[in-house]
Protein backbone atom coordinates (compact mmCIF):
# COMPACT_ATOMS: atom_id res chain seq x y z
CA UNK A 1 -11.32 11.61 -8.57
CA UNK A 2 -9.17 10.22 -5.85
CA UNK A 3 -6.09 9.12 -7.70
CA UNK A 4 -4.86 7.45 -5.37
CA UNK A 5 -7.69 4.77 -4.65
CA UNK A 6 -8.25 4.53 -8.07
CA UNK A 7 -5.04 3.39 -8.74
CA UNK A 8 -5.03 0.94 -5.73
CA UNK A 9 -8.44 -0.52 -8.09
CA UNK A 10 -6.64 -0.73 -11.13
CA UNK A 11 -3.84 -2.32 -9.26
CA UNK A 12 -6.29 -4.88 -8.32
CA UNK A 13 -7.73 -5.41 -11.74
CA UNK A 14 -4.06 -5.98 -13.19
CA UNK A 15 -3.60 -8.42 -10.27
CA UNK A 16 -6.94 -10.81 -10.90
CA UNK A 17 -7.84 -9.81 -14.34
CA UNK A 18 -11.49 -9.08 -13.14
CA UNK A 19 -13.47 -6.79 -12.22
CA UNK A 20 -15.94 -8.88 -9.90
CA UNK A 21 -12.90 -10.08 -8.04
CA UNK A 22 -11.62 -6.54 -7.94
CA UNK A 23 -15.48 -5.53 -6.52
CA UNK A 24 -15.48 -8.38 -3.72
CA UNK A 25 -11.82 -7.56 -2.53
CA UNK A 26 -12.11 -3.85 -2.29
CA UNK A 27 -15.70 -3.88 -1.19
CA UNK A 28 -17.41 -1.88 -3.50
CA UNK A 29 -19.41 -2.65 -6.36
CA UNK A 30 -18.23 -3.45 -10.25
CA UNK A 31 -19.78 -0.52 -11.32
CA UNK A 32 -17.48 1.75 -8.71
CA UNK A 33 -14.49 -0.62 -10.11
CA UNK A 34 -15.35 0.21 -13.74
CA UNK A 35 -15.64 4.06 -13.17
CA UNK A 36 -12.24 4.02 -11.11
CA UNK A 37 -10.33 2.54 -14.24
CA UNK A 38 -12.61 4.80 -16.67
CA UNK A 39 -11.61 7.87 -14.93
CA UNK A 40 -8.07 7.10 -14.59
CA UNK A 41 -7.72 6.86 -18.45
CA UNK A 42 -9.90 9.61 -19.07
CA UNK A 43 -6.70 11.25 -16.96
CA UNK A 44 -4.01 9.67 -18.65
CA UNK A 45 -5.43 9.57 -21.78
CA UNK A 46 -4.80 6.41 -22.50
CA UNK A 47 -6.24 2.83 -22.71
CA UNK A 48 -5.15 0.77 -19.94
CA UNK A 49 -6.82 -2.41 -19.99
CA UNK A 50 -8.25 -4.62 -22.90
CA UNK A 51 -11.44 -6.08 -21.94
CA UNK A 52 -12.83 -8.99 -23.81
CA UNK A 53 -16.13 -11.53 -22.42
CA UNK A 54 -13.51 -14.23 -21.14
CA UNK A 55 -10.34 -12.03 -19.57
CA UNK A 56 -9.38 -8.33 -18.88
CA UNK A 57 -5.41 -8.09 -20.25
CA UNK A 58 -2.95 -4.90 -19.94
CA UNK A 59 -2.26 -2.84 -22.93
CA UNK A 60 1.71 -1.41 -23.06
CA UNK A 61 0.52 1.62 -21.38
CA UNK A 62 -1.19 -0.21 -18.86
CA UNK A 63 2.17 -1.71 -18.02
CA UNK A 64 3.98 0.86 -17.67
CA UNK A 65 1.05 2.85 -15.29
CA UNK A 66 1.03 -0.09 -13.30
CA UNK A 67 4.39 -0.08 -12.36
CA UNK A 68 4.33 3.42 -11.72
CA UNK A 69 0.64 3.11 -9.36
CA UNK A 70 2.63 0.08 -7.39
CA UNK A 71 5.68 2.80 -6.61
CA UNK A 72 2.67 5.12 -5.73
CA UNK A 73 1.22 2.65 -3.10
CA UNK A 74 3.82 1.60 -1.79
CA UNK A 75 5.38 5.28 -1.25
CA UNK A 76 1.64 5.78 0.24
CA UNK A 77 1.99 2.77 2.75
CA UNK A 78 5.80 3.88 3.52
CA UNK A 79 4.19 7.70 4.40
CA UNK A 80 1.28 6.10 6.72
CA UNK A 81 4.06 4.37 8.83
CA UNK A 82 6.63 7.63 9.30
CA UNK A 83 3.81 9.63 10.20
CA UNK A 84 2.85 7.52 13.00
CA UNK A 85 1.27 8.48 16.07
CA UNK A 86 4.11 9.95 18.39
CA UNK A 87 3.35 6.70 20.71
CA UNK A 88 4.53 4.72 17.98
CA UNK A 89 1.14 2.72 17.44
CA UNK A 90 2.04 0.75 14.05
CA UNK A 91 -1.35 0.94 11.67
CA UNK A 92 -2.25 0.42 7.82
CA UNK A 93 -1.94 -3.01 6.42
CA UNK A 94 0.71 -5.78 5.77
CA UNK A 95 0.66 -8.27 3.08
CA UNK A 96 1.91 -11.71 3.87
CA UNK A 97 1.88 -14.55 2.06
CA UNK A 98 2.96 -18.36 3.28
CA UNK A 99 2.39 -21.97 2.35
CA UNK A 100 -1.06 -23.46 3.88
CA UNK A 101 0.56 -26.05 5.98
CA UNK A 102 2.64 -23.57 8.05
CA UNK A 103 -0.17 -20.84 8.39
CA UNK A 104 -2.64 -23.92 9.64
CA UNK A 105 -0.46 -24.99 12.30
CA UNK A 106 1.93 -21.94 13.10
CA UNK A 107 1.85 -18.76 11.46
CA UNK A 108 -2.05 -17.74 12.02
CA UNK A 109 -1.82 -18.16 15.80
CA UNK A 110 1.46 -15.93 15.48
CA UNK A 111 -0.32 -13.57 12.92
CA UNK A 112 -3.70 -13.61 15.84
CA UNK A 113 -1.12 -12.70 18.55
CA UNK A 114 0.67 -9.91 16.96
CA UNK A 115 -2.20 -8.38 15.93
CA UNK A 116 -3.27 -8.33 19.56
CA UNK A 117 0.07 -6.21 20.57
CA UNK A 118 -0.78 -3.79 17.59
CA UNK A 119 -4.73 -3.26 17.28
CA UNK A 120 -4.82 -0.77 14.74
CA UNK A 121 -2.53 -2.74 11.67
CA UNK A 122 -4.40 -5.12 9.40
CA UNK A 123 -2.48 -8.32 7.65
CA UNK A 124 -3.93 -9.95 5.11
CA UNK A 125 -2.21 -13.32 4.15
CA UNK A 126 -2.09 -15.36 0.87
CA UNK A 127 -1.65 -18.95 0.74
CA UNK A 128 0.19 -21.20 -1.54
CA UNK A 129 3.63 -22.17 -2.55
CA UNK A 130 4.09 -20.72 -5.64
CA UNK A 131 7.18 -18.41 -6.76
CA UNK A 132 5.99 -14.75 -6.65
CA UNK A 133 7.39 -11.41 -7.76
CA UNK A 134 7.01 -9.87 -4.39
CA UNK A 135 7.10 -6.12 -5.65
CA UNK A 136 4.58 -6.50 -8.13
CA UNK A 137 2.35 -8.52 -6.35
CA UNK A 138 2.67 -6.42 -2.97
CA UNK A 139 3.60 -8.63 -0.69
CA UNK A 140 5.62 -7.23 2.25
CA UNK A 141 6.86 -10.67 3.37
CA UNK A 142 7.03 -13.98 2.18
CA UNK A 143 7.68 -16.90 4.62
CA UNK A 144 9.10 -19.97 2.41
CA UNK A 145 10.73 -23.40 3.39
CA UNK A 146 13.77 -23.87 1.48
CA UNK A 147 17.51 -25.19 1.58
CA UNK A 148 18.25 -22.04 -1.06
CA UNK A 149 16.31 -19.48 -0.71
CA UNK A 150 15.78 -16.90 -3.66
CA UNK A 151 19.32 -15.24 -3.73
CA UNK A 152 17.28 -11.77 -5.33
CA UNK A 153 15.31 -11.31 -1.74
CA UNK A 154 16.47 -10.56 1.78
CA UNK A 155 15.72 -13.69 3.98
CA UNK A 156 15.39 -13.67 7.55
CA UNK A 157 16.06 -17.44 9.52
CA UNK A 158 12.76 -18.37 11.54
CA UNK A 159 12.98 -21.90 12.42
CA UNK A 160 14.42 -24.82 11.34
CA UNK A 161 12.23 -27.51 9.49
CA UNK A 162 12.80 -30.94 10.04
CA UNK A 163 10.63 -33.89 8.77
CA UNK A 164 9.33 -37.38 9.88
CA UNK A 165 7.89 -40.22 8.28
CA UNK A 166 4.35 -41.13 9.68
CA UNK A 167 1.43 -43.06 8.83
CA UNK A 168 -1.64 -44.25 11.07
CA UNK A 169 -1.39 -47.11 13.59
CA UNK A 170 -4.51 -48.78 11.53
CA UNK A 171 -2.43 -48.84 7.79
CA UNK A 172 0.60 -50.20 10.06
CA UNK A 173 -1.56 -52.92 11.38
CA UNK A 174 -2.73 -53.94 7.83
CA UNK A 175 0.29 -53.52 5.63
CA UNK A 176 3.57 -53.76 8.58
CA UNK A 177 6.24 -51.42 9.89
CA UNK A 178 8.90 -50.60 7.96
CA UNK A 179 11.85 -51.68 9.30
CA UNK A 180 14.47 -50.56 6.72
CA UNK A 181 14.17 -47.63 4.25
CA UNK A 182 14.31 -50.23 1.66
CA UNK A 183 11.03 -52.05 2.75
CA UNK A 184 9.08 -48.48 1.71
CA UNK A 185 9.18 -49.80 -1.74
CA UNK A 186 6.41 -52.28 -0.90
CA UNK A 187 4.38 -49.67 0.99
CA UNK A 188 1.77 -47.20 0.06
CA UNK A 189 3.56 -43.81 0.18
CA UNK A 190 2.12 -40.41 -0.71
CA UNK A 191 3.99 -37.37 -2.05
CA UNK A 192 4.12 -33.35 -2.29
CA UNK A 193 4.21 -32.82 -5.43
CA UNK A 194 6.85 -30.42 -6.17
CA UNK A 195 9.04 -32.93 -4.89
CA UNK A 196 7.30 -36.51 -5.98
CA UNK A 197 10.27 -37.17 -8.92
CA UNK A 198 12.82 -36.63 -6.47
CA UNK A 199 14.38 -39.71 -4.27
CA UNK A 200 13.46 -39.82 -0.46
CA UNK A 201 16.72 -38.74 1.27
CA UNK A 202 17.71 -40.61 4.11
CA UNK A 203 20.95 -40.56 6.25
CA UNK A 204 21.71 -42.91 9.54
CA UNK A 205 25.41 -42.03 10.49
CA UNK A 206 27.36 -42.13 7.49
CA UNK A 207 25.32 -44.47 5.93
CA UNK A 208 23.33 -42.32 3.23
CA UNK A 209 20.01 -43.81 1.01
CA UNK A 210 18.11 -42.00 -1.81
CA UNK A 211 15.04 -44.26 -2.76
CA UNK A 212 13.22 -43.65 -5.66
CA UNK A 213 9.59 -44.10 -4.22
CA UNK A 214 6.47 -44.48 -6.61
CA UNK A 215 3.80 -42.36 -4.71
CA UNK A 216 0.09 -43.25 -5.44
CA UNK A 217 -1.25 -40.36 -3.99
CA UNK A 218 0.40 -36.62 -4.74
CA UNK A 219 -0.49 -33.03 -3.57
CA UNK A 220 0.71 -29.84 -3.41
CA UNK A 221 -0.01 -28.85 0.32
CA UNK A 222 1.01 -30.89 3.50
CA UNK A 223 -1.86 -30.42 5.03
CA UNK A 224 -3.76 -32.53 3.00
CA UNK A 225 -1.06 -34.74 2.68
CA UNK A 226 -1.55 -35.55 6.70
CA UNK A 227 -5.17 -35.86 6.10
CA UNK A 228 -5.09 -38.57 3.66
CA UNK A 229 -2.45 -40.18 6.18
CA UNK A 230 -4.62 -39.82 8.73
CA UNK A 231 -7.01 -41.26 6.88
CA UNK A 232 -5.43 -44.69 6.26
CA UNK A 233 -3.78 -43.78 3.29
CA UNK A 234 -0.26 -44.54 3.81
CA UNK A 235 3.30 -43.37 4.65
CA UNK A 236 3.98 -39.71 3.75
CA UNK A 237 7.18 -37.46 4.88
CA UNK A 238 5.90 -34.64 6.34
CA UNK A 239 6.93 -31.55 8.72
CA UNK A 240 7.42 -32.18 12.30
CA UNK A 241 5.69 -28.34 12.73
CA UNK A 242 2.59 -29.43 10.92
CA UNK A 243 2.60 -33.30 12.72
CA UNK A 244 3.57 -33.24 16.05
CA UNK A 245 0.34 -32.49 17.61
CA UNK A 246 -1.26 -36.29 16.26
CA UNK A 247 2.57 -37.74 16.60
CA UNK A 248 1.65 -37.00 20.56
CA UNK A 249 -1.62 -37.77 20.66
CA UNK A 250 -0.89 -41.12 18.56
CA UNK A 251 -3.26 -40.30 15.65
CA UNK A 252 -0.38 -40.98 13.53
CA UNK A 253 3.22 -43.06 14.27
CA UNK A 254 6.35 -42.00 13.12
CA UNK A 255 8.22 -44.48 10.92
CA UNK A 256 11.86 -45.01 11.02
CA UNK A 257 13.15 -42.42 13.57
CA UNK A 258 16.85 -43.91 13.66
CA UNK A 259 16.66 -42.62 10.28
CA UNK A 260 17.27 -38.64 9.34
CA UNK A 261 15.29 -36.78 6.86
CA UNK A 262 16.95 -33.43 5.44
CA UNK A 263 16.07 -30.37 7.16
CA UNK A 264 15.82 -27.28 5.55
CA UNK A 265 15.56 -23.52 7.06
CA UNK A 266 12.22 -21.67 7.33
CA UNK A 267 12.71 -17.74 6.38
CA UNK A 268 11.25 -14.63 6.08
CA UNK A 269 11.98 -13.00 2.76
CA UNK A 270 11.44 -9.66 1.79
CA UNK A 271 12.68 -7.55 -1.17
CA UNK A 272 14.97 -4.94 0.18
CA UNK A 273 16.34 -3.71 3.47
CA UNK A 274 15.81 -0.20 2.23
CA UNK A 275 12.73 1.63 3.59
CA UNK A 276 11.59 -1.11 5.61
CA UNK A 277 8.53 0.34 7.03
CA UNK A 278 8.37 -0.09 10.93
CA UNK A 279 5.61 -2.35 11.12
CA UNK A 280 7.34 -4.98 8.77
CA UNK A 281 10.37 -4.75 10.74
CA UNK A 282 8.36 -5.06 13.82
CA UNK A 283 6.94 -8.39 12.57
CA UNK A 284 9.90 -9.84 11.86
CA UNK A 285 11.60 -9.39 14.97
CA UNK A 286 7.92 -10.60 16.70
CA UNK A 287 8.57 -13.96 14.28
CA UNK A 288 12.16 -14.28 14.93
CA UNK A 289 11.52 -14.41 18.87
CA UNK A 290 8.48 -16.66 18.68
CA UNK A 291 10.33 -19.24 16.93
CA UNK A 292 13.41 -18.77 17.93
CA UNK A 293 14.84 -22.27 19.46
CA UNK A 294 11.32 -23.41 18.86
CA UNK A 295 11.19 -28.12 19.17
CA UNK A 296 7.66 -28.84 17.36
């Protein structure tokens, strides 16, 4: 039995709870998933995984093999980038993961072109928001938006992130223009989600407004956010990096720009400097230079 790939499959199974998902990932077939897990109990002769009709759950030993198979990969990963070619090629795979908005309108072209500099690495990327234990989940880097990052990881600057208020020239036609913050109140505004209780923050000078909006429409990803505003929908605060394409092409108008919108820092976080494997290290300084300075 390889050991090795077998715990990389039982990895997986922790991971999605299924062995069909497990199959599609990895490429191989449920029965090849089932015999991997089988075989690596038979070895540590123990039960790993409690399998019922509905869900697959881990027994206590299954925890504590887990953790140890994680170490295992990742020492695995760590030993395919010091034994490099002597030209320095970077291969094996990173694991990134990044809201949608961003990797629609930034990160995947700068994922496509750094992956053109180093032919031979492989990066698969995760969308979604979420808070994530980055060691356990293997994620080698986690770009976030935030005006506090998680103090427990290393993060990196990128870019800045400021935001504008926009809606389309057809709902401004219909319902007005703002002309004061105030006058939202009687508009048609849409929200993120994870931030649809808090007050819309807005600062001209030192003259500072919170207004607690009542948003019709919520979501939890930008993108679709700019979609329903493009679609008539409203006013919606959204990222300059995600607008500023229709903001030039005057599919959508931006509302109040005398007015500020907080900003907050994009970063790169990761969980330790410690045996930062080249090819991580090399992406972040490939991220740092293509944003660096960077007006959306």
């Amino acid at each position: 039995m390889d050991r090795l790939t077998a715990m990389q499959v039982f990895t997986e199974v922790a991971a999605s709870g299924s062995f069909s998902a497990t199959a599609d990932k990895l490429d191989m077939s449920r029965a090849m998933v089932t015999r991997y897990v089988e075989e690596l109990e038979e070895w540590l002769d123990a039960r790993l995984l409690q399998r019922t009709t509905r869900r697959v759950s881990l027994t206590d030993a299954g925890e504590r093999c887990l953790a140890r198979s994680q170490q295992m990969l990742v020492m695995m990963q760590d030993l395919q980038q010091e034994t490099a070619r002597p030209d320095g090629e970077l291969h094996g795979q990173l694991r990134l993961t990044s809201s949608v908005s961003f990797a629609f309108a930034q990160l995947a072209a700068a994922v496509s072109a750094f992956l053109q500099l180093h032919p031979r690495l492989q990066i698969d990327l995760s969308l979604g928001d979420g808070a994530l234990n980055l060691v356990e989940s293997r994620i080698d880097l986690a770009i976030r938006i935030s005006s506090d990052p998680d103090p427990m990881l290393i993060a990196r600057p990128l870019a800045q992130c400021d935001s504008v208020l926009v809606a389309s020239q057809a709902y401004l036609q219909h319902m007005g223009k703002p002309l004061h913050p105030e006058d939202l109140l009687q508009h048609r505004c849409l929200s993120h989600s994870s931030f649809a209780k808090s007050p819309w923050q807005l600062s001209q000078g030192e003259q500072h407004l919170a207004l607690n909006i009542s948003s019709r429409f919520t979501a939890n990803d930008a993108t679709t956010l700019m979609q329903a505003a493009l679609a008539d929908a409203g006013i919606v605060m959204l990222p300059t990096y995600l607008v500023s394409q229709q903001l030039s092409e005057g599919r959508l108008q931006q509302i109040l720009p005398q007015w500020q919108l907080p900003s907050f820092t994009i970063s790169a976080l990761y969980p330790s400097r410690r045996h930062l494997s080249p090819a991580v290290r090399a992406l972040l300084d490939f991220l740092v230079q293509r944003f660096a300075g960077t007006q959306w």
